[in-house]
N, C-alpha and C. Protein backbone atom coordinates (compact mmCIF):
# COMPACT_ATOMS: atom_id res chain seq x y z
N UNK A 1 -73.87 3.84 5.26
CA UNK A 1 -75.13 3.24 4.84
C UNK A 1 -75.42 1.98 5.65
N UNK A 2 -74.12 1.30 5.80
CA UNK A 2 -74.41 0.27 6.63
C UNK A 2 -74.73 0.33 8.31
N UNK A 3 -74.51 1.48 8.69
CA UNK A 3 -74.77 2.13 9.88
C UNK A 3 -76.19 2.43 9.70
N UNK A 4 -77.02 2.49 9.00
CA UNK A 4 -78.19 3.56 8.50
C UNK A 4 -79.22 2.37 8.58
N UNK A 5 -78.43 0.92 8.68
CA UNK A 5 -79.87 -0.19 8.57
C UNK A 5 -79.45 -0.97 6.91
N UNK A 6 -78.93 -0.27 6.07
CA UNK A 6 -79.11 -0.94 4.39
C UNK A 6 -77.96 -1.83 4.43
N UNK A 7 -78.21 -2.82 3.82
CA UNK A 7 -78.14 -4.29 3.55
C UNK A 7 -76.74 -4.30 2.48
N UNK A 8 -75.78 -4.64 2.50
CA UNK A 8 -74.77 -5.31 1.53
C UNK A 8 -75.22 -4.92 -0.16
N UNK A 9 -76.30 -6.03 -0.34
CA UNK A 9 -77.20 -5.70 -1.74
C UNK A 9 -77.74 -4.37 -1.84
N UNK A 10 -78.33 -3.89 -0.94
CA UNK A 10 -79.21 -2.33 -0.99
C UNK A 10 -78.02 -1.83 -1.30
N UNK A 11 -76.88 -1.38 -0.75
CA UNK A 11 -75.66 -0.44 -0.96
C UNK A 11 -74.95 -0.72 -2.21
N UNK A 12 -75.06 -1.70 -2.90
CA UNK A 12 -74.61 -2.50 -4.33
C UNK A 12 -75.06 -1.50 -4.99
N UNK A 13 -76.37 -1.51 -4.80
CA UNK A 13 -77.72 -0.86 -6.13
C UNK A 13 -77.63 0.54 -5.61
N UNK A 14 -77.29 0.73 -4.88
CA UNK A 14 -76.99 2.77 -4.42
C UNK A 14 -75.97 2.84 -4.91
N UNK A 15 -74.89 2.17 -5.03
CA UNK A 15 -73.58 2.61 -5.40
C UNK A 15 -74.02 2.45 -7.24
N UNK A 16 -74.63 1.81 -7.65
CA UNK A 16 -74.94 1.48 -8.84
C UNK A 16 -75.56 2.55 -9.13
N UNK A 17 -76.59 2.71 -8.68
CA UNK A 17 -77.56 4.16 -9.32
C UNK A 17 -76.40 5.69 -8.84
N UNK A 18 -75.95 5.70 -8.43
CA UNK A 18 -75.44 6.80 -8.54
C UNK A 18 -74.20 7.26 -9.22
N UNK A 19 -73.73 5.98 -10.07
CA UNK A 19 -72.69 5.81 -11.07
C UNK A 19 -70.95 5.57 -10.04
N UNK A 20 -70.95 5.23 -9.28
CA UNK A 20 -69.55 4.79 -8.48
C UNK A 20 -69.06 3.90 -9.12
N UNK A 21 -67.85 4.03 -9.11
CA UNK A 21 -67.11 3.33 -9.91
C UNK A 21 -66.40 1.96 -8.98
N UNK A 22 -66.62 0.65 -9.92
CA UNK A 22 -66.42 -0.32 -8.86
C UNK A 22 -65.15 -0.28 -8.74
N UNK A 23 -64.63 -1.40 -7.58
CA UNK A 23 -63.02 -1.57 -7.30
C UNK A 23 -62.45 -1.77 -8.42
N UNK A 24 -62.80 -2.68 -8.92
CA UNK A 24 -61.71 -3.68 -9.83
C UNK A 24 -61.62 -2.92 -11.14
N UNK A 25 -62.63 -1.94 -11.30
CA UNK A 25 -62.49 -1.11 -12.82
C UNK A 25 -61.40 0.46 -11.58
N UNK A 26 -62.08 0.94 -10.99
CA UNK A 26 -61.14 2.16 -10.45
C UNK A 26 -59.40 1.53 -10.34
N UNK A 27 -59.05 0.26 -9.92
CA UNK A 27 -57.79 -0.26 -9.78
C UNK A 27 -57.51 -0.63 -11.12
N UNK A 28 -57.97 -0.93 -12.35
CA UNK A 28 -57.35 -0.98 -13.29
C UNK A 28 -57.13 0.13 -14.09
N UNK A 29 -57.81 1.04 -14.19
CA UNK A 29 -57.63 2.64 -14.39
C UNK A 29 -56.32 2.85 -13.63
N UNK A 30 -55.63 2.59 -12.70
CA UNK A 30 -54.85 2.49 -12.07
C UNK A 30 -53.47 1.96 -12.70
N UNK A 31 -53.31 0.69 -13.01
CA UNK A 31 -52.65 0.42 -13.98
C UNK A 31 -52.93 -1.15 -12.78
N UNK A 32 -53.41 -1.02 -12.18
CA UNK A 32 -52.94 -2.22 -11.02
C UNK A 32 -54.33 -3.48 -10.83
N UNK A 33 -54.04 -4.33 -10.11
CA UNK A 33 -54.88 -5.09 -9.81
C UNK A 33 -55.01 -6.29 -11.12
N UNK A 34 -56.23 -7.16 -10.97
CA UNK A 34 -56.01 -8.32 -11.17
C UNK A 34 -57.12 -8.00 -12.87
N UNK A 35 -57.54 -7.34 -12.70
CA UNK A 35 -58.34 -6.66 -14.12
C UNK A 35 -57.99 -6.14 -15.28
N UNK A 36 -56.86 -5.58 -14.71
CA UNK A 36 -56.03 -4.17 -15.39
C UNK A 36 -56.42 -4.27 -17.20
N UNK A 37 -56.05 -5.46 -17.30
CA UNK A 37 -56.36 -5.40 -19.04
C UNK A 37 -57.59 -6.49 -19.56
N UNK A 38 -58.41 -6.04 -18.80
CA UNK A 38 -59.95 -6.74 -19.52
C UNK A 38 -60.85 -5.56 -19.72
N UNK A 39 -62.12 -5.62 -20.75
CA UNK A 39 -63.08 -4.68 -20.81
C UNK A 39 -63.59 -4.57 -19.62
N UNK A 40 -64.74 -3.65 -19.59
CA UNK A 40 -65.60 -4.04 -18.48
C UNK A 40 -66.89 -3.13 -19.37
N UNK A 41 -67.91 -4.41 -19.07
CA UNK A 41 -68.78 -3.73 -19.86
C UNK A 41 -69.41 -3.00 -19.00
N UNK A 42 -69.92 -2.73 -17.66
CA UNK A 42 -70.18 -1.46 -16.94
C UNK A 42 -69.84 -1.39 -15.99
N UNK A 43 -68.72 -0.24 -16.24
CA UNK A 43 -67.70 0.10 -14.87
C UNK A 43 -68.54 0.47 -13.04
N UNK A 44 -69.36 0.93 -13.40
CA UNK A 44 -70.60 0.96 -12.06
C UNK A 44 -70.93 -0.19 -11.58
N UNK A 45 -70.83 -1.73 -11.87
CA UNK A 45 -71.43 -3.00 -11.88
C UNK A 45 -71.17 -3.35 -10.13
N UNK A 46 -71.52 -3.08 -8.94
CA UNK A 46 -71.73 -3.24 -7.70
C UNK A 46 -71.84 -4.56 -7.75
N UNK A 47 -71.29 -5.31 -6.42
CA UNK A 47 -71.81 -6.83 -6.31
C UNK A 47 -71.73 -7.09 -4.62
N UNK A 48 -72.90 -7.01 -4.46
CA UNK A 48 -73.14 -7.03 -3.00
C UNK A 48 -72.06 -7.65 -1.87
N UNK A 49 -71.42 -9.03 -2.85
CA UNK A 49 -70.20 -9.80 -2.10
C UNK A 49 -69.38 -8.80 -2.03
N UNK A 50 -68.82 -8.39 -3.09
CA UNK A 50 -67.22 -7.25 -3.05
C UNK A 50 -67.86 -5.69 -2.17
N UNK A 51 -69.11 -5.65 -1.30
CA UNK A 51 -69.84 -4.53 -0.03
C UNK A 51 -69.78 -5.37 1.02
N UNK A 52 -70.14 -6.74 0.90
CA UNK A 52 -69.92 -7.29 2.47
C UNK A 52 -68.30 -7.45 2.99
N UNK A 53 -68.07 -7.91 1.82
CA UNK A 53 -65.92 -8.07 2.22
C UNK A 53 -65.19 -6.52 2.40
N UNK A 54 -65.84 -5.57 1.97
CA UNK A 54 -65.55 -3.81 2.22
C UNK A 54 -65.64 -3.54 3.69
N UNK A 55 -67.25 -4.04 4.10
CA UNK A 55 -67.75 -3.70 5.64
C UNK A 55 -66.85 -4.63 6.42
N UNK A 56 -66.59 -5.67 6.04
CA UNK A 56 -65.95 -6.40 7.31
C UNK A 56 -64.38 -5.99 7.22
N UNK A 57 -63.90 -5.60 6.76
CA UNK A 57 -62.62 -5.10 7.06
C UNK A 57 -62.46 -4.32 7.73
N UNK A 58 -61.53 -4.29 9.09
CA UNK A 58 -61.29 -4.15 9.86
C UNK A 58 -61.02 -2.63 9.19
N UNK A 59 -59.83 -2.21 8.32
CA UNK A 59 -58.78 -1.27 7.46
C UNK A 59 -60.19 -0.20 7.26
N UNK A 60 -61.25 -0.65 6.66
CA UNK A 60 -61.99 0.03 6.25
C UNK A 60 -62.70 1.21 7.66
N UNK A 61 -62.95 0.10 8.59
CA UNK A 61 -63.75 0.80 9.58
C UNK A 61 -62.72 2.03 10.18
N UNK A 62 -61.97 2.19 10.22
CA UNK A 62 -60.79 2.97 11.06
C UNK A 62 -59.86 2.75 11.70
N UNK A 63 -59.89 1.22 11.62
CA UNK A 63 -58.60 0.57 12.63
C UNK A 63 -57.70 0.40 11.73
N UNK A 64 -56.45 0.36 12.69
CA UNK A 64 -55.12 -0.07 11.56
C UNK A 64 -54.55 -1.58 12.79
N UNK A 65 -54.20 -2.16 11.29
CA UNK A 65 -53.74 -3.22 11.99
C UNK A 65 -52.13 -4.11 11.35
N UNK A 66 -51.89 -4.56 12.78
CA UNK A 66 -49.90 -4.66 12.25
C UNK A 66 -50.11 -6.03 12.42
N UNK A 67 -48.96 -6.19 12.10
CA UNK A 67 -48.88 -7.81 12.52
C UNK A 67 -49.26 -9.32 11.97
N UNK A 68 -49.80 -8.31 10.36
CA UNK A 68 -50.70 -9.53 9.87
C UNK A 68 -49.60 -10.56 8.95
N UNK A 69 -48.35 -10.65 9.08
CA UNK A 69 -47.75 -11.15 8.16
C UNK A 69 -46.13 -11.14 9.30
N UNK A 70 -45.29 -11.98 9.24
CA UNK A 70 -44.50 -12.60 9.68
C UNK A 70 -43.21 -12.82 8.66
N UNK A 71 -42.16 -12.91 9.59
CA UNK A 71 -40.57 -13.39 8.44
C UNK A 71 -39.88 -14.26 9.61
N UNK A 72 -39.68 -15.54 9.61
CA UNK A 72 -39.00 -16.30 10.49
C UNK A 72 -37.41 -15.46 10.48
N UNK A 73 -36.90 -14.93 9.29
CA UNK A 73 -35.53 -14.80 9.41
C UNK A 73 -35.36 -13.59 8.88
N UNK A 74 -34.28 -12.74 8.83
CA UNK A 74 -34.40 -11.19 8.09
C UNK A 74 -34.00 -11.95 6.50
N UNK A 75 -33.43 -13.10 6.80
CA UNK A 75 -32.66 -13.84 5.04
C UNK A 75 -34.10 -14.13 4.24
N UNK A 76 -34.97 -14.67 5.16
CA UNK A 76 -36.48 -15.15 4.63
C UNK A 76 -36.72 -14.06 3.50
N UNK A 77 -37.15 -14.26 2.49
CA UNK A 77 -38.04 -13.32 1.45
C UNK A 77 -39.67 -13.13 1.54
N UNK A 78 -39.70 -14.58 2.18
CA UNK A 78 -41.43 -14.64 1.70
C UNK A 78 -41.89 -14.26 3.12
N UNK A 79 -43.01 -13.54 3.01
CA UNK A 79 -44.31 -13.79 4.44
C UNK A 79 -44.51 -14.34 4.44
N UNK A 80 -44.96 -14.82 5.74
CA UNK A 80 -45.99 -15.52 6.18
C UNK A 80 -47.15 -15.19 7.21
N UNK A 81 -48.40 -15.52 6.68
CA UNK A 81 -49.71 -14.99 7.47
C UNK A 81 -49.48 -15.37 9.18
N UNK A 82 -49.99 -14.04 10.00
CA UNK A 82 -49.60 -14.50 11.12
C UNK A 82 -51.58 -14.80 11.46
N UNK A 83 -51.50 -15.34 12.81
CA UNK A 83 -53.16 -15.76 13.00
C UNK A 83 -53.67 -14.58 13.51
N UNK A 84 -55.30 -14.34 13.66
CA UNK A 84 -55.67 -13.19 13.81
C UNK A 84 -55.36 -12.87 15.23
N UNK A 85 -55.01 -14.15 16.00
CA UNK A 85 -54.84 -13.73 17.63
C UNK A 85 -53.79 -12.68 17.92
N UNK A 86 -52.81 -12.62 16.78
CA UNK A 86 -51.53 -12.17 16.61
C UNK A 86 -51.66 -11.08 16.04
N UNK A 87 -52.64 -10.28 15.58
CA UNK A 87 -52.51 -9.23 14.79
C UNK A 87 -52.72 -8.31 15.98
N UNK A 88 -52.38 -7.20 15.88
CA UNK A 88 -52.48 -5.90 16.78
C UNK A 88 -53.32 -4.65 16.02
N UNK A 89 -54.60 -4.57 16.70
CA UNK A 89 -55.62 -3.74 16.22
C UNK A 89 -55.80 -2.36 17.08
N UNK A 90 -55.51 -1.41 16.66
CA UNK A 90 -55.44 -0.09 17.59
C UNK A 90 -56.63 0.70 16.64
C-alpha cells in the first residue's frame, strides 16, 4: 500500500476497516509482548505511528540484517547495540 502512494494514516484506517488485527493485541493472543494481560477495547485499533515504524524497518522490507548487537567477551551476558554503520544488510 505504501508502494501504491497511501500514507502511514490511510493504511491505519484500511487495516482498520477491514478488521486486521493490531500488533500488540495479535502478540498478546500470543502469550507475549508488553500487552499480554490488558483488555483491549478494539483489537482492530490501527495507529498510523505503529505503520510508519512497520515501513521503515529494514526486517520488514526483505532485508535481513546481522550485526545489530555485540558481546565484548563470550563471559559477557548482556548485548550491546552495535551502530548502524556496523550492521550488515544483505
Amino acid at each position: 500500500m505504501s508502494i501504491d502512494g497511501k500514507g502511514p494514516y490511510m493504511i491505519a484506517r484500511i487495516l482498520q476497516a477491514e478488521k486486521v488485527q493490531c500488533l500488540s493485541y495479535y502478540l498478546a493472543q500470543k502469550g507475549v509482548g508488553q500487552r499480554q494481560n490488558k483488555d483491549f477495547d478494539n483489537p482492530y485499533r490501527w495507529w498510523g505511528t505503529a505503520v510508519m515504524h512497520i515501513i521503515g524497518r529494514k526486517e520488514y522490507m526483505g532485508h535481513m540484517v546481522n550485526f545489530k548487537t555485540f558481546k565484548k567477551s563470550y563471559k559477557d551476558k548482556h548485548h550491546k547495540p552495535n551502530p548502524e554503520d556496523k550492521h550488515l544488510v544483505l
